[in-house]
C-alpha atoms as a PDB file:
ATOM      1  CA  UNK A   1      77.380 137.110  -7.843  1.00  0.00           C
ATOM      2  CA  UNK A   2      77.019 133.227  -9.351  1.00  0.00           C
ATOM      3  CA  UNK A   3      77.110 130.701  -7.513  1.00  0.00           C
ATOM      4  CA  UNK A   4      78.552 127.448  -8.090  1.00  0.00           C
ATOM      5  CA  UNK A   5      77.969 124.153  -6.787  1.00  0.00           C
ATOM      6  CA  UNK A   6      79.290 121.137  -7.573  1.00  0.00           C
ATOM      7  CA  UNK A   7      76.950 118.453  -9.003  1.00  0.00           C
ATOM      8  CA  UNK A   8      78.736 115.541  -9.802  1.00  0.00           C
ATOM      9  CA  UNK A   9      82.208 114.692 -11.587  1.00  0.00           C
ATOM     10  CA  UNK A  10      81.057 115.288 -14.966  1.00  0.00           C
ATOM     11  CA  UNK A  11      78.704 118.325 -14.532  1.00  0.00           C
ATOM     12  CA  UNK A  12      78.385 121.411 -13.031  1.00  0.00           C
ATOM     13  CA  UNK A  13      75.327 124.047 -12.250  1.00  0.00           C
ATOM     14  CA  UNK A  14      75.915 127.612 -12.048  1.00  0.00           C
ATOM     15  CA  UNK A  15      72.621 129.694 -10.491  1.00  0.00           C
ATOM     16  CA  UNK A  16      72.405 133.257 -11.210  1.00  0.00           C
ATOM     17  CA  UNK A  17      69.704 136.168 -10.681  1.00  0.00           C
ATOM     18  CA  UNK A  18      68.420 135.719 -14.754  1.00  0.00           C
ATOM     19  CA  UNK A  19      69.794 132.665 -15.884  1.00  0.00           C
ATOM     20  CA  UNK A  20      70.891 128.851 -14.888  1.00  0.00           C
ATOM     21  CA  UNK A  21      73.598 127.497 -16.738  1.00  0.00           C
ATOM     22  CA  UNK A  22      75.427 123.704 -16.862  1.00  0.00           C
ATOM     23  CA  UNK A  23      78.131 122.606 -17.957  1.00  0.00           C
ATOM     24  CA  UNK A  24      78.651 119.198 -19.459  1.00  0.00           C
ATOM     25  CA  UNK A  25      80.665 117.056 -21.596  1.00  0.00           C
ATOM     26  CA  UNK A  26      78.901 115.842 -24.638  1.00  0.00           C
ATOM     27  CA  UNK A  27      80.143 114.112 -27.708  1.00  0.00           C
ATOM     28  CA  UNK A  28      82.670 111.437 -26.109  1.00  0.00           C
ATOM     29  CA  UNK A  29      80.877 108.306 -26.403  1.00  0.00           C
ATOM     30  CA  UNK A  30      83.154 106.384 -23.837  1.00  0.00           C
ATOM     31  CA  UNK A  31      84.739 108.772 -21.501  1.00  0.00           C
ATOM     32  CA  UNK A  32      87.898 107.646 -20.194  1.00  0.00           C
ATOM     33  CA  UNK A  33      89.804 108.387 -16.634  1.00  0.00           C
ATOM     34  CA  UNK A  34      92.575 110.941 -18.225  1.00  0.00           C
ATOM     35  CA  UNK A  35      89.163 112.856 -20.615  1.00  0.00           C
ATOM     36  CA  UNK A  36      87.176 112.938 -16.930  1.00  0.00           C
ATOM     37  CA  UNK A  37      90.208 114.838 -15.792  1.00  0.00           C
ATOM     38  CA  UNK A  38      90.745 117.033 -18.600  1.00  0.00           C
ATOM     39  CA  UNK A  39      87.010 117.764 -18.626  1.00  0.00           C
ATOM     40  CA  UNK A  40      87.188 118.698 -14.697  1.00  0.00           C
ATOM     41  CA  UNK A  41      89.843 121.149 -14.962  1.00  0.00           C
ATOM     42  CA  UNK A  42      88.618 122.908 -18.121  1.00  0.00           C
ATOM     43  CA  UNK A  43      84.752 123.138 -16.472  1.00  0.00           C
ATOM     44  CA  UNK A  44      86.409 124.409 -13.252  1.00  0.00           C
ATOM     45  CA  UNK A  45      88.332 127.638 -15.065  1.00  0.00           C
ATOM     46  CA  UNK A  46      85.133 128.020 -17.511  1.00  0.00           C
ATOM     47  CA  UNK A  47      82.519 130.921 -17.224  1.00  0.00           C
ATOM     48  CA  UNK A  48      79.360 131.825 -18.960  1.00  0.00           C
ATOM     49  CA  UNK A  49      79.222 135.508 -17.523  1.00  0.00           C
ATOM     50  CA  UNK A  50      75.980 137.407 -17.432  1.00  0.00           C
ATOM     51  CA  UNK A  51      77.667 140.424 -19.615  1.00  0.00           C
ATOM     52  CA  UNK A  52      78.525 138.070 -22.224  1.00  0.00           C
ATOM     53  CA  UNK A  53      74.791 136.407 -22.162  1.00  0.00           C
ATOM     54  CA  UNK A  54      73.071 139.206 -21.847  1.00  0.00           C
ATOM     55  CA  UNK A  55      74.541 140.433 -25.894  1.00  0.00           C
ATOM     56  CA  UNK A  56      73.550 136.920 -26.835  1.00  0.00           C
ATOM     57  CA  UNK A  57      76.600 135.740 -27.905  1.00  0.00           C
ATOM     58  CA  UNK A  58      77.187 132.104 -28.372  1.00  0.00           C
ATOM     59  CA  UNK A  59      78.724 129.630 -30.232  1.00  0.00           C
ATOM     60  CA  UNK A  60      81.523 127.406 -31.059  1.00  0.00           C
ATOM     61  CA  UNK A  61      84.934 127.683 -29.917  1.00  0.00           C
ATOM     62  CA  UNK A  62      87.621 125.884 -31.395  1.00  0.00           C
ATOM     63  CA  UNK A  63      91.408 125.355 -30.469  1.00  0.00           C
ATOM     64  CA  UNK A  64      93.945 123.640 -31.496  1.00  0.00           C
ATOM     65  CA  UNK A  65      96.585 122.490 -28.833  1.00  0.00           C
ATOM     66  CA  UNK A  66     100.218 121.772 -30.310  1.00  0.00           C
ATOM     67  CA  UNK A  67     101.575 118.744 -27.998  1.00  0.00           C
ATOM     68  CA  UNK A  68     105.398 119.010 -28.385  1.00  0.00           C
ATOM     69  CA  UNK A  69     108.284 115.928 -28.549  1.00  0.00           C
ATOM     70  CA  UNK A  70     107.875 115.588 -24.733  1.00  0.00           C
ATOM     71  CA  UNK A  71     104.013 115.234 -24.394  1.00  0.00           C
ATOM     72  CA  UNK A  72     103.330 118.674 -22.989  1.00  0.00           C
ATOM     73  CA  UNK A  73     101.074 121.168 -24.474  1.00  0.00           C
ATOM     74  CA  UNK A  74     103.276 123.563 -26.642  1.00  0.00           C
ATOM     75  CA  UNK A  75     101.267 126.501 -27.814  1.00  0.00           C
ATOM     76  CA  UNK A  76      97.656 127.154 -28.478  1.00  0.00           C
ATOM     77  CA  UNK A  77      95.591 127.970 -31.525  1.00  0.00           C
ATOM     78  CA  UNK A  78      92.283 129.373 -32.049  1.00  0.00           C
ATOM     79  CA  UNK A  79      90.534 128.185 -34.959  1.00  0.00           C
ATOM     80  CA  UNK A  80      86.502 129.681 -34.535  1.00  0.00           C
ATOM     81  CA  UNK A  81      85.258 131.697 -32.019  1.00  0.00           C
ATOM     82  CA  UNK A  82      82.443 133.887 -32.399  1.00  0.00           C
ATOM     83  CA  UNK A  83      83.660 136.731 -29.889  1.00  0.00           C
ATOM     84  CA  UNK A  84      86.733 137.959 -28.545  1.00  0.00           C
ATOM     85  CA  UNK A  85      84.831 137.420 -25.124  1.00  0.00           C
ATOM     86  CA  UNK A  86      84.174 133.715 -25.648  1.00  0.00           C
ATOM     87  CA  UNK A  87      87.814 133.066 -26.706  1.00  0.00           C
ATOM     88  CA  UNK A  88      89.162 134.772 -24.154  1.00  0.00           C
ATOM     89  CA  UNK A  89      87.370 132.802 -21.521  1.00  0.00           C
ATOM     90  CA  UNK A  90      88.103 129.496 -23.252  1.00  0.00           C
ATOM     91  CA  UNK A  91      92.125 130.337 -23.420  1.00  0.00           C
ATOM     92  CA  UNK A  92      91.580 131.289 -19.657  1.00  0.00           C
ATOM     93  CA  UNK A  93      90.871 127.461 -19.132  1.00  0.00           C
ATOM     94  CA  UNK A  94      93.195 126.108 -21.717  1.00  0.00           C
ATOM     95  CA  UNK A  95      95.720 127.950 -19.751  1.00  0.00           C
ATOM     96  CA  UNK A  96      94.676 126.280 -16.713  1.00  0.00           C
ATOM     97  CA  UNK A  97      94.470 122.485 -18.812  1.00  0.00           C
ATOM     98  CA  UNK A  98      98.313 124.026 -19.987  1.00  0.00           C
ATOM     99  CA  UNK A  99      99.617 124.451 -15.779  1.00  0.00           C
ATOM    100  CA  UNK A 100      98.010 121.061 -14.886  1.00  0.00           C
ATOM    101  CA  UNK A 101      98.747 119.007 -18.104  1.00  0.00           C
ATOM    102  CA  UNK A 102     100.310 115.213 -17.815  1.00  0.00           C
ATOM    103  CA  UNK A 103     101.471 112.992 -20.443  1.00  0.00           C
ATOM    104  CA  UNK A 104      99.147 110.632 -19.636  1.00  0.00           C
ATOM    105  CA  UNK A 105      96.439 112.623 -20.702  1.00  0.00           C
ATOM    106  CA  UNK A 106      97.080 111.860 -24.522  1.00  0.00           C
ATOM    107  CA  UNK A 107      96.122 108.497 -23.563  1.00  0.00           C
ATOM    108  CA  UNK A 108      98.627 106.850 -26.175  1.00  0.00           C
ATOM    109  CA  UNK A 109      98.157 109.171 -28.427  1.00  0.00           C
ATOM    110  CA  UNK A 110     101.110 110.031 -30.741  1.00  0.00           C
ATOM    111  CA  UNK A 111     103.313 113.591 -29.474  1.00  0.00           C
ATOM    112  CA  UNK A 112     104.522 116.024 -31.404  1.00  0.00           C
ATOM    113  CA  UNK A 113     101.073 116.734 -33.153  1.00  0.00           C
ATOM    114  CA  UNK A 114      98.077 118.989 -33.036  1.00  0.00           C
ATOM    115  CA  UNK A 115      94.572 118.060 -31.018  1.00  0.00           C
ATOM    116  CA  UNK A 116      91.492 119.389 -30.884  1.00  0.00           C
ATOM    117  CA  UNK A 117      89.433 121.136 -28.289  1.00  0.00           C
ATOM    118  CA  UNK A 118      85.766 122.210 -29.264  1.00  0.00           C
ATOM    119  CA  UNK A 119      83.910 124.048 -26.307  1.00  0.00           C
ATOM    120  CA  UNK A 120      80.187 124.711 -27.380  1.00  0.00           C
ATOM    121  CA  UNK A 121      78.165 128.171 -25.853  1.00  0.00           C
ATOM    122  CA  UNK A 122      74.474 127.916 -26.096  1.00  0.00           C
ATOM    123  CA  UNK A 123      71.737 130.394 -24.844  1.00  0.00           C
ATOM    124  CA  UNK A 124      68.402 128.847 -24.305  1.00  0.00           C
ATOM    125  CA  UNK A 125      68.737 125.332 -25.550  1.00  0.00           C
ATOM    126  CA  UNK A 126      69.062 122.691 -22.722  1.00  0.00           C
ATOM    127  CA  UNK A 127      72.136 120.219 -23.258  1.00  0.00           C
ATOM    128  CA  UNK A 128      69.358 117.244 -23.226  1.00  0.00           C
ATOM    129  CA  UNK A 129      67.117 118.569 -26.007  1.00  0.00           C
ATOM    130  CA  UNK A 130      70.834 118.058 -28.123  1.00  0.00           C
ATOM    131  CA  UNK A 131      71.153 114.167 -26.982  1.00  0.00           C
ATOM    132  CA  UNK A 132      67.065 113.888 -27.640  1.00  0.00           C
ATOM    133  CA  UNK A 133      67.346 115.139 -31.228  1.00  0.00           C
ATOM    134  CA  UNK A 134      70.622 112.388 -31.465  1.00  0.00           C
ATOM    135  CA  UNK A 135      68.170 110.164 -30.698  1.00  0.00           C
ATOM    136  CA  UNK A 136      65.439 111.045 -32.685  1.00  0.00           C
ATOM    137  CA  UNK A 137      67.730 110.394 -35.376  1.00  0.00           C
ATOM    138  CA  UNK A 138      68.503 107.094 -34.496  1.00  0.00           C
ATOM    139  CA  UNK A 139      65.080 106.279 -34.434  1.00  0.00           C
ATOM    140  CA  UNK A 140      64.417 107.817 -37.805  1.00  0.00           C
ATOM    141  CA  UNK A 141      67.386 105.590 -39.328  1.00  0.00           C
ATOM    142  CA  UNK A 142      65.947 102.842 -37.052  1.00  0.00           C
ATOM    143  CA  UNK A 143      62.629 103.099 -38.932  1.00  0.00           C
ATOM    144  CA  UNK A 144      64.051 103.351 -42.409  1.00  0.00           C
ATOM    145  CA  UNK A 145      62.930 107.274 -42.963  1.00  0.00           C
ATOM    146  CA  UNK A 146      66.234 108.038 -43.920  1.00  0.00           C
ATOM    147  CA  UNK A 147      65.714 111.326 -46.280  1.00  0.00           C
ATOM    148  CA  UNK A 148      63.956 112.563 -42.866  1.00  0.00           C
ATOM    149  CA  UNK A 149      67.131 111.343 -40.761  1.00  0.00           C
ATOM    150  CA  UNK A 150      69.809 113.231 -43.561  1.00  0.00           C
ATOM    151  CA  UNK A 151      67.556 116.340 -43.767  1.00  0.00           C
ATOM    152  CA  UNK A 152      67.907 116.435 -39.928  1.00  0.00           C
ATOM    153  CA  UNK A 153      71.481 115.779 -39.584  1.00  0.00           C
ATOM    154  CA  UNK A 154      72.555 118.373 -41.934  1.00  0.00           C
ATOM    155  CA  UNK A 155      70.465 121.227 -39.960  1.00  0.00           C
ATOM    156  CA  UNK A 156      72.432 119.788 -37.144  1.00  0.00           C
ATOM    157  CA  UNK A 157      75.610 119.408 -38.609  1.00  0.00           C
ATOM    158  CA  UNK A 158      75.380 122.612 -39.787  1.00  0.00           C
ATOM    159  CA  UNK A 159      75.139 124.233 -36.373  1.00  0.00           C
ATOM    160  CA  UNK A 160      78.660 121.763 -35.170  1.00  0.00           C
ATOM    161  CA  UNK A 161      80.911 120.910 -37.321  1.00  0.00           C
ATOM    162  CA  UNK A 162      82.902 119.073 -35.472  1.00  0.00           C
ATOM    163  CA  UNK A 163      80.573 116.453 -33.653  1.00  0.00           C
ATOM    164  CA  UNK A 164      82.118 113.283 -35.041  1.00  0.00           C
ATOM    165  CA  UNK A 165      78.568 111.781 -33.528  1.00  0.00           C
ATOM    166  CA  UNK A 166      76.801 113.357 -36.146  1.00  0.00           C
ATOM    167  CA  UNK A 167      79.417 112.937 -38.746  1.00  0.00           C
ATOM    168  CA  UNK A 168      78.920 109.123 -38.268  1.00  0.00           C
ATOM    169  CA  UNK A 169      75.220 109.021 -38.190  1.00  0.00           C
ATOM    170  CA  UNK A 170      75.139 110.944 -41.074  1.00  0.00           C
ATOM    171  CA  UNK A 171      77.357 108.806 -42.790  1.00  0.00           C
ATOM    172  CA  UNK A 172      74.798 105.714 -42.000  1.00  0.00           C
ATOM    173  CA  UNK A 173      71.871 108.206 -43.449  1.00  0.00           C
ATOM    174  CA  UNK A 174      74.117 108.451 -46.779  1.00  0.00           C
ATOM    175  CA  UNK A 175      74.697 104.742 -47.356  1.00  0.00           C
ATOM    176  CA  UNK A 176      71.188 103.538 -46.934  1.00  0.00           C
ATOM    177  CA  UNK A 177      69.956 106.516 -49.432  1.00  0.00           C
ATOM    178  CA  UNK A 178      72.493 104.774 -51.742  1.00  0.00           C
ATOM    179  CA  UNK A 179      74.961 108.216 -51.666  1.00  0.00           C
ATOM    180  CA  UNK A 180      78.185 105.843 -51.102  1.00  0.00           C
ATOM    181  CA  UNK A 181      80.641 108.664 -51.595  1.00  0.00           C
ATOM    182  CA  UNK A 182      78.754 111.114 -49.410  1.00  0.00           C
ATOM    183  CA  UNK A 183      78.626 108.420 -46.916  1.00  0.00           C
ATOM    184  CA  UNK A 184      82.218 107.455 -46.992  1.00  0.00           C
ATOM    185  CA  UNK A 185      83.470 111.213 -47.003  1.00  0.00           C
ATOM    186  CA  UNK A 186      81.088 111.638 -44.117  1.00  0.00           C
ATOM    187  CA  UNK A 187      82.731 108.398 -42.143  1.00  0.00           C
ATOM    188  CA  UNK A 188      86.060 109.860 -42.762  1.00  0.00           C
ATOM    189  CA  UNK A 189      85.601 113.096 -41.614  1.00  0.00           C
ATOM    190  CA  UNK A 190      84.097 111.221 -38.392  1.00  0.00           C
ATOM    191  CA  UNK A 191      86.957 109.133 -38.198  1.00  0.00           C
ATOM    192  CA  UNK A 192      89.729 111.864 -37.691  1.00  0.00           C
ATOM    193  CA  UNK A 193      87.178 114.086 -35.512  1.00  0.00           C
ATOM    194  CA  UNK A 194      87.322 110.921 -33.330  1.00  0.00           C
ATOM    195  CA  UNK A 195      90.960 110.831 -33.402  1.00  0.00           C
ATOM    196  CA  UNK A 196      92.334 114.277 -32.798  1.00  0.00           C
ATOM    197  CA  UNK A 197      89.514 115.886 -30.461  1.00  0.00           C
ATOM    198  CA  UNK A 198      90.323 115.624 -26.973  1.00  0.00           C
ATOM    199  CA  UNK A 199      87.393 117.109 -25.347  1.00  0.00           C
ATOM    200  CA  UNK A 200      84.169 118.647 -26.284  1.00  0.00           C
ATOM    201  CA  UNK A 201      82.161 120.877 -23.788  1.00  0.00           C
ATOM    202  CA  UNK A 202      78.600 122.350 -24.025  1.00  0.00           C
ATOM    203  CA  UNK A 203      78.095 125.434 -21.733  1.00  0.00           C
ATOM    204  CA  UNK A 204      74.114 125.931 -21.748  1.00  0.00           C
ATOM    205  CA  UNK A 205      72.319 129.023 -20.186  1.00  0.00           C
ATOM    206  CA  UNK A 206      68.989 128.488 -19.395  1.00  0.00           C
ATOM    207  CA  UNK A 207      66.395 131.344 -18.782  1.00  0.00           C
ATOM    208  CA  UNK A 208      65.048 130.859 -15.315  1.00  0.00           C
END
């Protein structure tokens, strides 16, 4: 049976027999009061069974929330998944994020318009070795090694497509190699990642 305990508002550990596993909430730069709340009630309704683990499935999830005229969360979308089992357990805590939903949540964001919610799987790859390589990046772009910092980025993007993070690094990569419409197309795509995605979550299992 897991066993949960709570480590502190923005993280949780789950212990099992095989396998620890956190939850965390990367890729917001400046989490607000309404995203810590979001983030809380998605983490508490999401699960990382040993079943699904154990067939090595992992991955991106990615839904798309439809916030009607009033504010309220309309319907539910998914746009990548790689399993059934994965999206099920994601719409699981959507539907929980849909019971306990406020207004106030968007923040000021406009209603009647589609958001983003990008919940991240990983088997064997500890949520800190993600923000190290981030920063290894920096530093590369820091030192001027910038075809290093690109060829990095794209291995990186490659594996998220949706961390607006990398999007913008990548887009500082481009303009100091000179690639001005690579860069710009990269800052764009950051820009409207920024904008619509309301939370992003990184479930990591961690051999024992």
């Amino acid at each position: 049976m897991e066993y949960l305990k709570r480590i502190s508002m923005n993280k949780r550990l789950l212990l099992s027999a095989a396998f620890i596993f956190f939850i965390s909430f990367m890729g917001v730069a400046q989490e607000n009061k309404f995203e810590r709340e979001i983030n809380q009630i998605l983490s508490q309704n999401l699960t990382y069974s040993a079943t699904i683990r154990q067939t090595g499935i992992q991955g991106i999830v990615l839904i798309s929330a439809k916030i009607d005229e009033l504010g309220k969360i309309d319907s539910l979308f998914l746009i990548e998944s790689p399993d059934d089992r994965l999206t099920d357990v994601v719409i699981n805590a959507m539907r929980a994020l849909q019971d306990k939903w406020k207004t106030k949540y968007l923040d000021g964001r406009p209603f009647d318009k589609k958001y983003l919610f990008h919940f991240s799987f990983q088997i064997g790859k500890k949520t800190h070795d993600i923000v190290w390589e981030r920063k290894q990046v920096e530093k590369l772009l820091e030192k001027g090694d910038d075809e290093k910092a690109l060829e990095k980025l794209n291995e990186l993007i490659a594996g998220d497509q949706y961390s607006y993070l990398l999007f913008e690094l990548r887009a500082t990569a481009n303009r100091q190699l000179g690639n001005i419409e690579a860069s710009q197309e990269d800052y764009i795509r950051a820009k409207y990642l920024k904008r619509d995605l309301i939370s992003t979550i990184t479930i990591t299992a961690i051999a024992q």
